[in-house]
N, C-alpha and C. Protein backbone atom coordinates (compact mmCIF):
# COMPACT_ATOMS: atom_id res chain seq x y z
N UNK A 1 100.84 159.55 136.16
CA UNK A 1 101.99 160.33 136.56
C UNK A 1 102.36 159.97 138.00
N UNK A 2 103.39 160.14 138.26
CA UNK A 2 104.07 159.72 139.60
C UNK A 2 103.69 161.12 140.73
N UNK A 3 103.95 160.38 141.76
CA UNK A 3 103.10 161.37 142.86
C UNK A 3 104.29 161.23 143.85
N UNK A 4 104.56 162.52 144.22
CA UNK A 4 105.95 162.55 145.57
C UNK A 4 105.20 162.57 146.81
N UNK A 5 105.57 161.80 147.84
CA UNK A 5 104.87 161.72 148.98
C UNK A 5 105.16 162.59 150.39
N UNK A 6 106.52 163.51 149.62
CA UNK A 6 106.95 164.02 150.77
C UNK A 6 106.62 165.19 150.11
N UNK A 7 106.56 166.53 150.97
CA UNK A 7 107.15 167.74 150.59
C UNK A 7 107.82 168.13 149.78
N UNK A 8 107.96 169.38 148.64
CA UNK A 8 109.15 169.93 148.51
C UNK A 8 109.83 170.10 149.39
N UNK A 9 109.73 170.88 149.93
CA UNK A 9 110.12 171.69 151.30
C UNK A 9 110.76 171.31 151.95
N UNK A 10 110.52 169.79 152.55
CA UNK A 10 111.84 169.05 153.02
C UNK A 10 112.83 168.49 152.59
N UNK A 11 113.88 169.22 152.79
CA UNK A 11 115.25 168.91 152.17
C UNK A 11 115.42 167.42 151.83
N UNK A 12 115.33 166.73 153.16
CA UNK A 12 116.05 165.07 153.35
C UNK A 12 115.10 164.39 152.47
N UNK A 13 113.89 164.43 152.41
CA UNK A 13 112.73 163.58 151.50
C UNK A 13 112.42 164.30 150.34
N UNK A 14 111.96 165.12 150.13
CA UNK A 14 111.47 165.98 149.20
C UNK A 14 112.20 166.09 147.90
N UNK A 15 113.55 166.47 148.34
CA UNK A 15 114.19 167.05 146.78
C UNK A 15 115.00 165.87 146.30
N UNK A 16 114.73 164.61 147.68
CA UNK A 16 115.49 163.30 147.06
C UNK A 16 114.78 162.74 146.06
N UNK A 17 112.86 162.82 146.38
CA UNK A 17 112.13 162.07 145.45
C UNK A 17 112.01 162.91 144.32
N UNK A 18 111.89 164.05 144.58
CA UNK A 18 112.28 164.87 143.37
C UNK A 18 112.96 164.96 142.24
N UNK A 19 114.58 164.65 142.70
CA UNK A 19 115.60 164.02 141.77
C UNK A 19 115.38 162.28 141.62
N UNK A 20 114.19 161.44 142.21
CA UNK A 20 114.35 160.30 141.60
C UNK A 20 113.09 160.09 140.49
N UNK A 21 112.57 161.54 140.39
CA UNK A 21 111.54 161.50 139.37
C UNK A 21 112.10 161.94 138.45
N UNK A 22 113.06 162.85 138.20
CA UNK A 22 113.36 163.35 137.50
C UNK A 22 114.19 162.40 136.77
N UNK A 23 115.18 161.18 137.44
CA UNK A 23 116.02 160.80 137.21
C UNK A 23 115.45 159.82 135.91
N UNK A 24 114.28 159.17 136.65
CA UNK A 24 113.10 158.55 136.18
C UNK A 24 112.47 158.87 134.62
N UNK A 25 112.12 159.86 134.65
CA UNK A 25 112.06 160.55 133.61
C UNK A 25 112.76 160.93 132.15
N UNK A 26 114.17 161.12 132.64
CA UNK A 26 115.27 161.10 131.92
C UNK A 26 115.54 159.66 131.17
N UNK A 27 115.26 158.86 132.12
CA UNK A 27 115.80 157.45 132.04
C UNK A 27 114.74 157.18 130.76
N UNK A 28 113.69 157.58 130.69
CA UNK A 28 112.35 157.18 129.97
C UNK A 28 112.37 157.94 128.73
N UNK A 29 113.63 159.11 128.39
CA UNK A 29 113.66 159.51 127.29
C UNK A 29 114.90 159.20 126.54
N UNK A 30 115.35 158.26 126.16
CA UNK A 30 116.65 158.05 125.59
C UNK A 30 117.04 158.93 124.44
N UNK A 31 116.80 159.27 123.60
CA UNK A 31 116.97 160.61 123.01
C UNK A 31 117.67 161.66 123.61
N UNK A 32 117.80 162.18 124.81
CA UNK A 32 118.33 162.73 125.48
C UNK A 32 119.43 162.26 126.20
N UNK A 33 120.23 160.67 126.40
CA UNK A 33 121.15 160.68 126.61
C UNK A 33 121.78 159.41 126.01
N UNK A 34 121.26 158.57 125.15
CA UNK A 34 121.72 157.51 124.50
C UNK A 34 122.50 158.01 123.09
N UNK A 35 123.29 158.17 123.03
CA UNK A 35 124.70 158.16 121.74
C UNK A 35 123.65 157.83 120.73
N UNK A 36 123.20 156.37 120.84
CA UNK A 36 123.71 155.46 119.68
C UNK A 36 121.77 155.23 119.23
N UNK A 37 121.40 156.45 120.05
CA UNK A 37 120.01 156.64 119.30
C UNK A 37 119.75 157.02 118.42
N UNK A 38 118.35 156.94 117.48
CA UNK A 38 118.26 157.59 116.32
C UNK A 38 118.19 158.88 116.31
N UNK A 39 117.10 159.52 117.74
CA UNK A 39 117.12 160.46 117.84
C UNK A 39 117.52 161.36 118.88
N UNK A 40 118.85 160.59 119.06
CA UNK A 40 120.18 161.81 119.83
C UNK A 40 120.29 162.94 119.13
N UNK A 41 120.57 163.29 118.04
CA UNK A 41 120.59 163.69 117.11
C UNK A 41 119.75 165.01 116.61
N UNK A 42 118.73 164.48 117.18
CA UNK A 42 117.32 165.30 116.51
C UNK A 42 116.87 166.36 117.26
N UNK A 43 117.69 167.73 117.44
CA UNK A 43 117.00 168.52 118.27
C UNK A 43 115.52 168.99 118.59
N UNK A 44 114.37 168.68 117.62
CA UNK A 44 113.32 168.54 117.82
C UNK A 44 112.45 167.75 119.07
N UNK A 45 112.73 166.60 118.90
CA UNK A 45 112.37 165.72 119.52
C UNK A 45 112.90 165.33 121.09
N UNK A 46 114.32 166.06 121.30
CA UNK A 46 114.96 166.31 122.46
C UNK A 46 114.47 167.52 123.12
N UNK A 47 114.12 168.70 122.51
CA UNK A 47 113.15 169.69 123.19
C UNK A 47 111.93 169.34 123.30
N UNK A 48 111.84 168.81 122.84
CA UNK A 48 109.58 168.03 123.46
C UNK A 48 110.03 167.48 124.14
N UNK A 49 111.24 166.16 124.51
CA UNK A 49 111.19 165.36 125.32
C UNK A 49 111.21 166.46 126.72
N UNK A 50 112.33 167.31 126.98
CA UNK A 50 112.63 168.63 127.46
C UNK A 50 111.93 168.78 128.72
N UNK A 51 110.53 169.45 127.39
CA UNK A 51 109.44 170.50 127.62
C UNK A 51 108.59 168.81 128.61
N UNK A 52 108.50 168.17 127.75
CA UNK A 52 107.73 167.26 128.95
C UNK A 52 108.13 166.56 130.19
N UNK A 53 109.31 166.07 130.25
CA UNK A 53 109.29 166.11 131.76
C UNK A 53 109.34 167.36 132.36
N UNK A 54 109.76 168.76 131.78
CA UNK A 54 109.64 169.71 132.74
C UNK A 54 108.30 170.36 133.26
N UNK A 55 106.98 169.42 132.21
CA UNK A 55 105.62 169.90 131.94
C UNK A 55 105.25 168.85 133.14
N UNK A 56 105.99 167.85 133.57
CA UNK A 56 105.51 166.42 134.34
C UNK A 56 106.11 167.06 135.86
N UNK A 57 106.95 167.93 135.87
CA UNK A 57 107.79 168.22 137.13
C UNK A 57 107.16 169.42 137.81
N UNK A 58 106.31 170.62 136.81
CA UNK A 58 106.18 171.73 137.16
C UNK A 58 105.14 171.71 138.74
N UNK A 59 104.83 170.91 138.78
CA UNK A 59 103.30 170.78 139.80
C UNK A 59 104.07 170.34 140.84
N UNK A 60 105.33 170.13 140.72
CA UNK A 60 105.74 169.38 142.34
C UNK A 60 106.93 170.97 142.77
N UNK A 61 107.61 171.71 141.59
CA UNK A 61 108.22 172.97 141.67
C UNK A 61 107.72 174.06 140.41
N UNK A 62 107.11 175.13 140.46
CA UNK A 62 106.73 175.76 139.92
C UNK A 62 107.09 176.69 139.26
N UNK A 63 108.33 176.69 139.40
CA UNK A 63 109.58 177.79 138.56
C UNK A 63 110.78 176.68 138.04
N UNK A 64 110.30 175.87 137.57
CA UNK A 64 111.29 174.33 137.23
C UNK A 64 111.23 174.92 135.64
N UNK A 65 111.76 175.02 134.84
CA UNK A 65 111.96 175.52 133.58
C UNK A 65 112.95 174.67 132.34
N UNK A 66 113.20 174.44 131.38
CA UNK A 66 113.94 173.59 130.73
C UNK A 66 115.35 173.85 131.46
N UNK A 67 115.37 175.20 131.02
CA UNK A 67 117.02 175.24 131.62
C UNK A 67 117.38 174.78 133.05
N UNK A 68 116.65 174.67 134.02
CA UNK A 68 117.13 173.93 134.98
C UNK A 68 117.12 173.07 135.35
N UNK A 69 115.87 172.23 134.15
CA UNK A 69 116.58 170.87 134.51
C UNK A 69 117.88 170.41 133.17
N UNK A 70 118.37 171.10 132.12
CA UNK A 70 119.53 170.97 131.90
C UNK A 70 120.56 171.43 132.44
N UNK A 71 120.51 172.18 133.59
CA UNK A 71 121.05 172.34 134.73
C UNK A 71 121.08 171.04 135.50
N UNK A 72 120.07 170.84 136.08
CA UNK A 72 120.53 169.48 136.73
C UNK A 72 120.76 168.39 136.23
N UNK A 73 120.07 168.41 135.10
CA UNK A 73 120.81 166.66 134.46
C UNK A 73 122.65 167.00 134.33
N UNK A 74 122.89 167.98 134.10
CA UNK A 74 124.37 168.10 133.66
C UNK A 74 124.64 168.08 135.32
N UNK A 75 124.45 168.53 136.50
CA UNK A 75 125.18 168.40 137.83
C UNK A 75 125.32 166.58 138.19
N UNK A 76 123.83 165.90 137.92
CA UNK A 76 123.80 164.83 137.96
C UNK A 76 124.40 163.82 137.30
N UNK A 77 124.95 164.25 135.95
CA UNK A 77 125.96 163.42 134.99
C UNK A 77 127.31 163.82 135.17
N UNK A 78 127.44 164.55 135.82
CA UNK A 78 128.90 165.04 135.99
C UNK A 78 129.86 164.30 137.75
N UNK A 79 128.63 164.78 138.30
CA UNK A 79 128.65 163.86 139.64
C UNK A 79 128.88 162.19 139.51
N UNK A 80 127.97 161.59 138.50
CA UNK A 80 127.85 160.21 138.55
C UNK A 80 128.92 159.79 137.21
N UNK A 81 129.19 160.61 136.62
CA UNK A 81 130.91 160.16 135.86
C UNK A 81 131.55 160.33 136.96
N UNK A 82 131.99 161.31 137.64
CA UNK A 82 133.49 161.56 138.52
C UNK A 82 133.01 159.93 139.51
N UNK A 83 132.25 159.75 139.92
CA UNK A 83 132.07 158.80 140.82
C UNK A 83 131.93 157.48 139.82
N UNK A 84 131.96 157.28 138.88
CA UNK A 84 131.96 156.11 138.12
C UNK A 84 133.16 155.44 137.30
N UNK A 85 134.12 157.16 137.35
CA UNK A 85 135.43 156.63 136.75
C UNK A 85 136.72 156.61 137.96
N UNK A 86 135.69 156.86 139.33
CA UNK A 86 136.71 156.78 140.32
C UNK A 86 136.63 155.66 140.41
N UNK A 87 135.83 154.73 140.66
CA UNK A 87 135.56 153.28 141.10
C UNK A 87 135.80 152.24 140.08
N UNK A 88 135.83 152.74 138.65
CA UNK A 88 136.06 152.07 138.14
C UNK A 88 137.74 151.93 137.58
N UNK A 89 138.76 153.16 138.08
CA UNK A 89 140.08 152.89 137.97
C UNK A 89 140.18 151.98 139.27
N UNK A 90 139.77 152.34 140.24
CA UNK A 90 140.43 151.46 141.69
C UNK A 90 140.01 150.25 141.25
N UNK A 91 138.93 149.94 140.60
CA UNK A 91 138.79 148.21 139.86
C UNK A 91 140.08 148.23 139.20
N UNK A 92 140.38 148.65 138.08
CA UNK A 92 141.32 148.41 137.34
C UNK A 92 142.61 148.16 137.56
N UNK A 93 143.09 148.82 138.45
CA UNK A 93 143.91 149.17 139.10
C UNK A 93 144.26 148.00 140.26
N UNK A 94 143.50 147.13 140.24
CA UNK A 94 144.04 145.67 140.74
C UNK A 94 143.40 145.71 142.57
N UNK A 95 142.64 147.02 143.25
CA UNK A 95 142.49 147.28 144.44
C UNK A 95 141.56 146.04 144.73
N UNK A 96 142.16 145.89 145.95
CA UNK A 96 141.11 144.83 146.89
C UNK A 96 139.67 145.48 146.93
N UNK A 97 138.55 144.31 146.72
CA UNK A 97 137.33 144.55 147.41
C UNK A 97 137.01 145.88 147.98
N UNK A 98 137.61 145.56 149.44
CA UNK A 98 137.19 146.41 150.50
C UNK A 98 138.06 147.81 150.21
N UNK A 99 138.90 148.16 149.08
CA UNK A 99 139.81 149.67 148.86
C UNK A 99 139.01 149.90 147.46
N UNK A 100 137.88 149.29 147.31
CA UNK A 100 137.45 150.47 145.96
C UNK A 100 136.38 150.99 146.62
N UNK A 101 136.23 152.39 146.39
CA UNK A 101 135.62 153.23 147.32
C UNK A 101 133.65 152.84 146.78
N UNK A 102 132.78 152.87 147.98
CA UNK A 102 131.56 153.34 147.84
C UNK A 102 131.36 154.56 146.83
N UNK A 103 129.89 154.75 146.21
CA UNK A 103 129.79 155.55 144.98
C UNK A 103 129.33 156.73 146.94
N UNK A 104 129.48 158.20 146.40
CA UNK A 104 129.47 159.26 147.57
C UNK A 104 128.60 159.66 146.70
N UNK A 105 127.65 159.22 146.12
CA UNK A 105 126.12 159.99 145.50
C UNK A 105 125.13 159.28 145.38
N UNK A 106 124.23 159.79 146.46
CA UNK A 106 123.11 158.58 146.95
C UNK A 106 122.11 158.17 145.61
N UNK A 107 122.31 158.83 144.40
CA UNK A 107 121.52 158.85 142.83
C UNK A 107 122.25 157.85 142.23
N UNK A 108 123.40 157.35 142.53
CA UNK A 108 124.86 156.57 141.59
C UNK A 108 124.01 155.03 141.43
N UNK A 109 122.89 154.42 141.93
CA UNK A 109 122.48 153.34 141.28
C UNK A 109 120.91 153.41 140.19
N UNK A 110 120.45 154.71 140.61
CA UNK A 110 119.79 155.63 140.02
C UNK A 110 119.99 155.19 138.27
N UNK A 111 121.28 156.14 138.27
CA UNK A 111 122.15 156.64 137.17
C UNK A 111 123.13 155.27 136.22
N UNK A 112 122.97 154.50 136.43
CA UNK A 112 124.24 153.54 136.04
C UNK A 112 123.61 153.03 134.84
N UNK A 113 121.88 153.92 134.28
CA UNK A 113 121.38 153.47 132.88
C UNK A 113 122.60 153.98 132.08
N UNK A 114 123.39 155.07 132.42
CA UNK A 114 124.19 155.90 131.46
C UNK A 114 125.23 155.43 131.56
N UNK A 115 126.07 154.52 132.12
CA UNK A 115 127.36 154.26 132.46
C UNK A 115 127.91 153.63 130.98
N UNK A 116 126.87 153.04 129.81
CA UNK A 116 127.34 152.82 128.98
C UNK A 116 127.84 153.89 127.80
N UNK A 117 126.97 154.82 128.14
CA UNK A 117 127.09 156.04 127.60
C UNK A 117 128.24 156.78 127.88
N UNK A 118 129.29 156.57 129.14
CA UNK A 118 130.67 157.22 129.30
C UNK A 118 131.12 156.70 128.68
N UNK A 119 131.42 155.21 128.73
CA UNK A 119 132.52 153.69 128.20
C UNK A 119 132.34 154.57 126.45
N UNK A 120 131.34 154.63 125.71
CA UNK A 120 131.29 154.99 124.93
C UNK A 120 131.99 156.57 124.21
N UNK A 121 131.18 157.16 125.30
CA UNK A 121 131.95 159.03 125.19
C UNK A 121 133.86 158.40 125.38
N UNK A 122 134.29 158.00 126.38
CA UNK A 122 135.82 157.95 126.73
C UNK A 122 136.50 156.99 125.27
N UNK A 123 135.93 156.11 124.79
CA UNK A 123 136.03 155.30 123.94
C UNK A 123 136.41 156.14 122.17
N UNK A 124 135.49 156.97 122.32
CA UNK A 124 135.50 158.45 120.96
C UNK A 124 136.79 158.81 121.34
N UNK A 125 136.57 159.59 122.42
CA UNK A 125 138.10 160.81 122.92
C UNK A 125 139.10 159.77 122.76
N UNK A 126 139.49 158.84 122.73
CA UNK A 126 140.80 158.20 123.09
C UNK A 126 141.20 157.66 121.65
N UNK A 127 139.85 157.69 120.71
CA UNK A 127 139.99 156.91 119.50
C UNK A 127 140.42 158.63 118.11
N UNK A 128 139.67 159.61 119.24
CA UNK A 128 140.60 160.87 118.28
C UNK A 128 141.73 161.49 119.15
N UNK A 129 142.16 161.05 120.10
CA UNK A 129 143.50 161.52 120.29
C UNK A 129 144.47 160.54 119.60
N UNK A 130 143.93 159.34 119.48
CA UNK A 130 145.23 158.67 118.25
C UNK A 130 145.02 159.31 117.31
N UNK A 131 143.99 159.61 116.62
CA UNK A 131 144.03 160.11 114.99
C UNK A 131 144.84 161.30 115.01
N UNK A 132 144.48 161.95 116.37
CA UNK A 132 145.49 163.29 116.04
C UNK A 132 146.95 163.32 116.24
N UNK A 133 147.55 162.18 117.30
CA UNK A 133 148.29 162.23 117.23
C UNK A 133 149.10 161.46 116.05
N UNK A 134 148.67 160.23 115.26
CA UNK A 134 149.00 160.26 113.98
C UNK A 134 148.99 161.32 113.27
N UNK A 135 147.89 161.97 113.33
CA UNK A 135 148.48 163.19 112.12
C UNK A 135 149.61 163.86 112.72
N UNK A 136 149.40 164.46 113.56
CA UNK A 136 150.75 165.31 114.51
C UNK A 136 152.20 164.65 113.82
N UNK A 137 151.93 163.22 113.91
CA UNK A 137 153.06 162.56 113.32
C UNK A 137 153.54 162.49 112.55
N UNK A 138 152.61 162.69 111.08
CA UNK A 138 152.74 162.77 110.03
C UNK A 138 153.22 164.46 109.55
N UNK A 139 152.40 165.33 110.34
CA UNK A 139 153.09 166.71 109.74
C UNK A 139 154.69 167.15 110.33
N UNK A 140 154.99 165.66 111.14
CA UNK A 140 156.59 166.29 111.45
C UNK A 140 157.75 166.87 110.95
């Protein structure tokens, strides 16, 4: 098991290595954020995964509980989309080099196991707003 070398307690070190264990962790259970897994799917196997990193985390915070770290994985995926689809329109969008902005979340190279996992999520939504708007079309 991985060992944090700083404190909880200290803000600047502590809750950084904290979230890079955690991040760590996450990363090590694909079930929990890979689509195109077998067992995305499988709520069983996504609550053990859960229960164990929160069973791997409890000794470094002691009131760390499932729900908060589905609390934080959702602050941390929400943060590193908004910052992944900012940078990636100013790509698109034809911006020079030096005008597509730095990621503003020191976790954003952390996190970029999931970036296939948006391309994918945005890829669904865009593929049922045509279907609906064909139908829309069709019940005119």
């Amino acid at each position: 098991m991985a060992e944090l070398s700083t404190p909880l307690g200290d803000e600047s070190g502590g809750e950084r290595e904290f979230l890079t264990l955690l991040i760590t962790l996450y990363r090590d259970h694909p079930e929990l954020w890979q689509l195109r897994s077998k067992d995305y799917f499988n709520k069983n196997k996504k609550a053990k995964a859960l229960q164990t990193i929160v069973d791997t985390l409890k000794p470094y915070k002691s009131d760390f509980t499932v729900e908060k770290l589905k609390q934080k994985i959702n602050i941390l995926r929400t943060n590193f989309n908004k910052c992944y689809k900012a940078i990636k329109n100013k790509k698109r969008s034809g911006a020079s080099v030096d005008d597509i902005p730095e990621p503003n979340v020191w976790y954003y190279n952390e996190l970029l196991f999931i970036k296939d996992q948006v391309e994918i999520a945005e890829t669904q939504s865009s593929e049922v707003s045509k279907h609906q708007i064909y139908f829309i079309y069709l019940c005119v």
